[in-house]
C-alpha atoms as a PDB file:
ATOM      1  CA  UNK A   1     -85.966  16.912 -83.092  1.00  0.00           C
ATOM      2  CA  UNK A   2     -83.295  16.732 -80.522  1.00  0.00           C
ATOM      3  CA  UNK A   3     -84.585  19.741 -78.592  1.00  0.00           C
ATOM      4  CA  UNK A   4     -88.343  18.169 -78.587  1.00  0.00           C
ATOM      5  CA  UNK A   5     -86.842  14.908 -76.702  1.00  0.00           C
ATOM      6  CA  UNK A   6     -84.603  16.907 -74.649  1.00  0.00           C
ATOM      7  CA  UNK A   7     -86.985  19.699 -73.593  1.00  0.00           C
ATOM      8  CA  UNK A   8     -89.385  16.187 -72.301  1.00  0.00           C
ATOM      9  CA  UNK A   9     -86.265  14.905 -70.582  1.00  0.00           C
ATOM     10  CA  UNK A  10     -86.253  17.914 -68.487  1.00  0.00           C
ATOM     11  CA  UNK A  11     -90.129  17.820 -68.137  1.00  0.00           C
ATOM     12  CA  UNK A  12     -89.871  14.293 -67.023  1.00  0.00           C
ATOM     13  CA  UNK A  13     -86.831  15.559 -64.464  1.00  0.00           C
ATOM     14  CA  UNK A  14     -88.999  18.406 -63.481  1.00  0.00           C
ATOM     15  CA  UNK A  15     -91.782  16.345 -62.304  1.00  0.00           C
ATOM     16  CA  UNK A  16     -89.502  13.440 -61.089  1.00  0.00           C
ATOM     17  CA  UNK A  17     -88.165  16.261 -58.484  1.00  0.00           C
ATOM     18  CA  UNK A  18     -91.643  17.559 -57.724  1.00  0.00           C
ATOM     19  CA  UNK A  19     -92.286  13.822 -56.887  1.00  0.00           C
ATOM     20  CA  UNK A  20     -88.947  13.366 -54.806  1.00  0.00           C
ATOM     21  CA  UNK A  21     -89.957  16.408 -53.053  1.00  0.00           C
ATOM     22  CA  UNK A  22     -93.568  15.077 -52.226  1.00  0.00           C
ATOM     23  CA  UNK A  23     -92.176  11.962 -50.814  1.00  0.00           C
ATOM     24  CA  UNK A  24     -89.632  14.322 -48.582  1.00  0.00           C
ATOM     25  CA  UNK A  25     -92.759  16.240 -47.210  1.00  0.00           C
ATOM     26  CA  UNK A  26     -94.445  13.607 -45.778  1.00  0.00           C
ATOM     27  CA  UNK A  27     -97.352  13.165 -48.323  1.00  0.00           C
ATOM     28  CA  UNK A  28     -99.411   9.893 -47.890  1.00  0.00           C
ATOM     29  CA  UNK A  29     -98.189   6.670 -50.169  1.00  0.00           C
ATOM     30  CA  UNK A  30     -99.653   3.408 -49.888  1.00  0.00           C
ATOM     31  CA  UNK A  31     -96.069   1.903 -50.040  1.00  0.00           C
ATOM     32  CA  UNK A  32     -92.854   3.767 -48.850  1.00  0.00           C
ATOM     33  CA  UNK A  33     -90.408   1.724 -51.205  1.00  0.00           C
ATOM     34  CA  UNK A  34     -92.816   1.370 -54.367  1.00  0.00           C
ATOM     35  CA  UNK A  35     -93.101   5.162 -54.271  1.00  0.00           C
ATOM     36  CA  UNK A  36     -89.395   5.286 -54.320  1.00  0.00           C
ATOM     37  CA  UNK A  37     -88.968   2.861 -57.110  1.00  0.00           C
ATOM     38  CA  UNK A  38     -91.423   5.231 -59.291  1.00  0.00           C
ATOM     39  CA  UNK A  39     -88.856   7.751 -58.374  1.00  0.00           C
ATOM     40  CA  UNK A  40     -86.417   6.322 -59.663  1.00  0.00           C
ATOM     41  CA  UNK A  41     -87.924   5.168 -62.731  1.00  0.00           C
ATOM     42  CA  UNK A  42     -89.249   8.696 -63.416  1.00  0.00           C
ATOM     43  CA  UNK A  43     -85.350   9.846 -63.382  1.00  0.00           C
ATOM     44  CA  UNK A  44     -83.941   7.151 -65.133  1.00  0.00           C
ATOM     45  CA  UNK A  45     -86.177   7.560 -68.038  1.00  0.00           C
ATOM     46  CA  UNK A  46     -85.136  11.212 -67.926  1.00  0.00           C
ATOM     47  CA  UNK A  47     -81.248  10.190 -67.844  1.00  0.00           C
ATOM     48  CA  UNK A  48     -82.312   7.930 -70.909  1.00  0.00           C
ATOM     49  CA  UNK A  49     -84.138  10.884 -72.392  1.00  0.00           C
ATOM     50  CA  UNK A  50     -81.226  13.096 -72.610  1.00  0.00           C
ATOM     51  CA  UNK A  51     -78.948  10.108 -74.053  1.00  0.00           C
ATOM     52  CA  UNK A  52     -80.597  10.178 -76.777  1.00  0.00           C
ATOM     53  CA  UNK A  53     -81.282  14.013 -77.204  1.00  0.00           C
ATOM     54  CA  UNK A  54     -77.542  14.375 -77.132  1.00  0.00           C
ATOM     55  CA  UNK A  55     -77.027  10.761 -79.575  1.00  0.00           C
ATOM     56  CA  UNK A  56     -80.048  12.185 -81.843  1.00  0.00           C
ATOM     57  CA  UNK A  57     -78.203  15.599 -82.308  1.00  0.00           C
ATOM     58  CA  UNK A  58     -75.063  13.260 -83.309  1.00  0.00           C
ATOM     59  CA  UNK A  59     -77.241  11.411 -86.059  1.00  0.00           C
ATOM     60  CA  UNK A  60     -76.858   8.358 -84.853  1.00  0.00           C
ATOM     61  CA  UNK A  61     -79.521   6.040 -85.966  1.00  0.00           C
ATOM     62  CA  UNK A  62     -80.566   3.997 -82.912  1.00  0.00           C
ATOM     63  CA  UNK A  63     -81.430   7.332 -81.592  1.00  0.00           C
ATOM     64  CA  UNK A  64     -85.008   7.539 -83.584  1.00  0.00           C
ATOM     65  CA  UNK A  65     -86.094   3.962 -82.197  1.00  0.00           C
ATOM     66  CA  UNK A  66     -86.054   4.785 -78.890  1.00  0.00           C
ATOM     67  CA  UNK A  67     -87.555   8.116 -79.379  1.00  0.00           C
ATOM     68  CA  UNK A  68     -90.140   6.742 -81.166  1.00  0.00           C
ATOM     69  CA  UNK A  69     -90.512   4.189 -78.051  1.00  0.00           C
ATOM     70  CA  UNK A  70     -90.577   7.320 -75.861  1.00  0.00           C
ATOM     71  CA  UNK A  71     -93.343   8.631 -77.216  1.00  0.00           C
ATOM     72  CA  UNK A  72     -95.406   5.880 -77.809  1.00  0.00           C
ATOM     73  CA  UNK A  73     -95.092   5.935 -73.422  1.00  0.00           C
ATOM     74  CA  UNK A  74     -96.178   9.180 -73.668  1.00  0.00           C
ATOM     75  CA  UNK A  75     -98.614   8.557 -75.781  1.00  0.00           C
ATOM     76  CA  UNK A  76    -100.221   5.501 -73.422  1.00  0.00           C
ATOM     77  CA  UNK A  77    -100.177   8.075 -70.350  1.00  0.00           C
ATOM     78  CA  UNK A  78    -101.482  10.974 -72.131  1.00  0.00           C
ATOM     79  CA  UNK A  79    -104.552  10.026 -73.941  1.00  0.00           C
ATOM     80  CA  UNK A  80    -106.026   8.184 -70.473  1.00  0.00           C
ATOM     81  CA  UNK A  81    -104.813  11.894 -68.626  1.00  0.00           C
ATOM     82  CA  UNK A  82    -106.453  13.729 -71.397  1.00  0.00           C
ATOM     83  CA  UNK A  83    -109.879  11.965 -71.365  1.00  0.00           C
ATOM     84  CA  UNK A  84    -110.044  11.535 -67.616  1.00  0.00           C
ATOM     85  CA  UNK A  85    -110.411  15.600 -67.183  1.00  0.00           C
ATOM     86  CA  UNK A  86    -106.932  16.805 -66.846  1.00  0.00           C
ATOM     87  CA  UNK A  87    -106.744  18.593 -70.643  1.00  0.00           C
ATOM     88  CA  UNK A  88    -103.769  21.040 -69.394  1.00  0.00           C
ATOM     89  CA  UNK A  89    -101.630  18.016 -68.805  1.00  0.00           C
ATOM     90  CA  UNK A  90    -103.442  15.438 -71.765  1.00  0.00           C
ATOM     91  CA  UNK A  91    -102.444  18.388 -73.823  1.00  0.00           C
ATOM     92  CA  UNK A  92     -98.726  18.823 -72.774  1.00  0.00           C
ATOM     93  CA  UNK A  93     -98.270  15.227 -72.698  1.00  0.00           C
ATOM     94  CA  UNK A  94     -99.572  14.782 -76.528  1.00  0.00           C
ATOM     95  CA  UNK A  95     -98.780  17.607 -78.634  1.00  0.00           C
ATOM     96  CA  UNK A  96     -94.933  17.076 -77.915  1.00  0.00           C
ATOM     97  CA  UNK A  97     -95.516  13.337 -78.199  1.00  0.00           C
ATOM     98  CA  UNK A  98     -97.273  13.970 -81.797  1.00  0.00           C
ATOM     99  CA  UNK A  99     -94.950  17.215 -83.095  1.00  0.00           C
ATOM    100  CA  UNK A 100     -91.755  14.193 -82.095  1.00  0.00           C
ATOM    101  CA  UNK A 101     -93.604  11.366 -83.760  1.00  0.00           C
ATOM    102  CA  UNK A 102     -94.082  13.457 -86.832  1.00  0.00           C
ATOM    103  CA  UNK A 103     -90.311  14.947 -87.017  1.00  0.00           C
ATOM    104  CA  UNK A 104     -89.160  11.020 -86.173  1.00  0.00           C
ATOM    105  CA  UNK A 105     -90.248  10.352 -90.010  1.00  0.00           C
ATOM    106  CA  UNK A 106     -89.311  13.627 -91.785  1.00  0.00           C
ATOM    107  CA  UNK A 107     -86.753  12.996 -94.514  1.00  0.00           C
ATOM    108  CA  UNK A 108     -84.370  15.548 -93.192  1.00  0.00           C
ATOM    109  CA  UNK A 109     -84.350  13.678 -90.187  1.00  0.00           C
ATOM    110  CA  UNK A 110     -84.185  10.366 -91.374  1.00  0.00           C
ATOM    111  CA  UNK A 111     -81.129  11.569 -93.690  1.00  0.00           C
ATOM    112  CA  UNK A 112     -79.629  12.800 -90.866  1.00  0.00           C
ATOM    113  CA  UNK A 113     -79.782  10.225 -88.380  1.00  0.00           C
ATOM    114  CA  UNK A 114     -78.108   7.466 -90.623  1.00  0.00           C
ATOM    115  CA  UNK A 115     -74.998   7.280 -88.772  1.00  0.00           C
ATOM    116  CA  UNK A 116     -73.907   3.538 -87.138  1.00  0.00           C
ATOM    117  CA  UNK A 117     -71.084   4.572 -85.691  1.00  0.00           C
ATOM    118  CA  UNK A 118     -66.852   4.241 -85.981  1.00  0.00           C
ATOM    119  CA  UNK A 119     -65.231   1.688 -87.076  1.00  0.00           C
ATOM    120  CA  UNK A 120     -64.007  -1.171 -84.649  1.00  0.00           C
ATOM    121  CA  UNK A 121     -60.549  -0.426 -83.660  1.00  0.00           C
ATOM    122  CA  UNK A 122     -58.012  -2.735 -85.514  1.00  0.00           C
ATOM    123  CA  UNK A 123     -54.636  -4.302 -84.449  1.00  0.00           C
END
């Protein structure tokens, strides 16, 4: 489960340098700054991505809420990229989405990722 989350982290960092390097080149934006804000939303989702890849692979429990939330995102972009004619990337956007969704409420997982955390320090 951890690798499906991680291996979209990296997708997400992939295309958040294919961006980054689109907005180097010179390519037309309607706003300068706004296309740099979706730059760096596109790698701080991936930053929050891996946190809880790595977290997830602990077992800690938090880890399947947000991965859950993570793919409902990717859910909302890839069903409107699917139907509007781009299947190769509807496709890539879903399956992973679905396959993560799916392993989020396997018992194995859910056994696993039960852990809260340590104990508060004490005096």
């Amino acid at each position: 489960m951890a690798l499906v989350v991680a291996v979209e982290a990296t997708a997400l960092l992939v295309a958040a340098g294919w961006y980054g390097y689109q907005l180097l080149t010179g390519s037309p934006v309607l706003s300068f700054w706004g296309a740099v804000f979706t730059l760096v939303l596109l790698l701080a989702f991936a930053a929050w991505l891996y946190s809880v890849a790595v977290f997830l692979n602990r077992g800690y429990r938090w880890t399947r809420a947000a991965a859950l939330v993570a793919q409902l995102f990717v859910l909302t972009i890839g069903f409107p990229t699917l139907t509007g004619g781009l299947v190769v990337a509807g496709l890539a956007m879903l399956v992973p989405a679905v396959a993560a969704i799916i392993l989020l409420f396997h018992s194995k997982v859910i056994s696993f990722a039960s852990r809260t955390g340590s104990a508060p320090p004490t005096l």
